[in-house]
Protein backbone atom coordinates (compact mmCIF):
# COMPACT_ATOMS: atom_id res chain seq x y z
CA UNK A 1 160.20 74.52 -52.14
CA UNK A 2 162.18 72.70 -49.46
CA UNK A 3 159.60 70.00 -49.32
CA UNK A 4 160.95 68.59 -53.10
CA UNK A 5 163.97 66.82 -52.43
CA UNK A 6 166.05 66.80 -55.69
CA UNK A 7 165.97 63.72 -57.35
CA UNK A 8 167.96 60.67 -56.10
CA UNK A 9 171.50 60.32 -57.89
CA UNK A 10 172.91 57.33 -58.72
CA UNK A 11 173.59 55.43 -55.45
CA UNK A 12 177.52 54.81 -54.43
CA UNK A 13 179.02 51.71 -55.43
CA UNK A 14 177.91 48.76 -53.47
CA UNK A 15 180.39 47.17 -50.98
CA UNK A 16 182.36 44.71 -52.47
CA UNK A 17 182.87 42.85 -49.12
CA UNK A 18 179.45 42.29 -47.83
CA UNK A 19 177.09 44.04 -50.21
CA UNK A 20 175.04 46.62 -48.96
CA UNK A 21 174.27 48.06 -45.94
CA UNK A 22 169.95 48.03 -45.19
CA UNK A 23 168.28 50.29 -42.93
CA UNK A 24 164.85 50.77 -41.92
CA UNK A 25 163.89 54.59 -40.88
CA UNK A 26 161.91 55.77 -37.69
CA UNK A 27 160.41 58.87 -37.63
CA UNK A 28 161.21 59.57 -41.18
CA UNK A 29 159.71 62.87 -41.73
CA UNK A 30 160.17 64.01 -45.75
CA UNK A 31 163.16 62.14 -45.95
CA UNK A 32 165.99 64.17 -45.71
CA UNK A 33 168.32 62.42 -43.91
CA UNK A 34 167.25 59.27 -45.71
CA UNK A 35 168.11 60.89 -49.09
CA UNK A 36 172.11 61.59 -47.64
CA UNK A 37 171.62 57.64 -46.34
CA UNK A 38 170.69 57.10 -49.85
CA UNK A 39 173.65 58.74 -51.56
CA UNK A 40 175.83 56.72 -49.56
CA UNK A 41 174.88 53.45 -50.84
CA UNK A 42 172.37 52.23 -48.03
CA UNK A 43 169.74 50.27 -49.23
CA UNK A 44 165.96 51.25 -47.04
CA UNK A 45 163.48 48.45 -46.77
CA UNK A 46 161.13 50.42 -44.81
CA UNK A 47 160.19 53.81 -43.63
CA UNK A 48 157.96 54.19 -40.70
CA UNK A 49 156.37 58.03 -40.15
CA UNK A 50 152.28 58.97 -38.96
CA UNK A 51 151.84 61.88 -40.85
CA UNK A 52 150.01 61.15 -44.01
CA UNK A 53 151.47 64.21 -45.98
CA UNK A 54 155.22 62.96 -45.04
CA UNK A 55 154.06 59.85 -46.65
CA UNK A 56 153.26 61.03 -49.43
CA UNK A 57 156.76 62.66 -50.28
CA UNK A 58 158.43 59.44 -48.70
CA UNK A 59 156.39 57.70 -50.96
CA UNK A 60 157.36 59.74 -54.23
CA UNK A 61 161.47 59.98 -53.80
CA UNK A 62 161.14 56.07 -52.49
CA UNK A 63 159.10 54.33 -54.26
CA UNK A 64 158.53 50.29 -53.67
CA UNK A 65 159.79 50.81 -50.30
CA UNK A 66 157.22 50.00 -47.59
CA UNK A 67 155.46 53.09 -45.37
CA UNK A 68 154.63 51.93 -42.11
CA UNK A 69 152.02 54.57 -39.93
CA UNK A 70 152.41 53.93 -36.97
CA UNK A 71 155.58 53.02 -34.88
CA UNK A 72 153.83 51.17 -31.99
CA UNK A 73 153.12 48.65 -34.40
CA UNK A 74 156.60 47.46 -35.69
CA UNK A 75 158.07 44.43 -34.12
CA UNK A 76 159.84 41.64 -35.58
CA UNK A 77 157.11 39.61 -37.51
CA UNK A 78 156.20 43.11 -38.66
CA UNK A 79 158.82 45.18 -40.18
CA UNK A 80 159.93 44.40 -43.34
CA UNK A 81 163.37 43.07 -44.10
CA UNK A 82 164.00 41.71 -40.49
C-alpha cells in the first residue's frame, strides 16, 4: 500500500568535513520526500504536519524525532534543533 514506506536503509556516510547536514520538514505529509532526504545522509530534528493520520506514519518510519501540529506555532524558541 503506498502509504508503507519501505524501511529506512542505512543512511549515507556522514560528511567528513562538517558532519551532517539537519533539516526540519514543513508540511511533511507521510514522508516521502523525507525518506529520499533520509537516504542521503540528512539528519531531521523535526517534522511539522496537522493531519493526525500523517503523524502517525511520520511517527513510525521516524521515530524520536519530534511531530509538531501545527505550523503557525513554530518560531525560534519553538522548533527543535534551532
Amino acid at each position: 500500500m503506498l502509504y508503507r514506506l519501505v524501511p529506512l536503509l542505512p543512511r549515507a556516510a556522514a560528511r567528513t568535513e562538517g558532519g551532517s547536514v539537519n533539516v526540519g520538514s514543513l508540511f511533511s505529509g507521510i514522508g516521502g520526500m523525507d525518506y529520499g532526504l533520509a537516504r542521503a545522509g540528512l539528519q531531521h530534528v523535526f517534522f511539522c504536519e496537522s493531519d493526525p493520520w500523517r503523524r502517525s506514519v511520520l511517527a513510525h518510519h521516524f521515530p524520536g524525532v519530534p511531530i509538531l501540529s501545527d505550523v503557525r506555532a513554530l518560531g525560534v524558541e519553538s522548533t527543535p534543533g534551532a
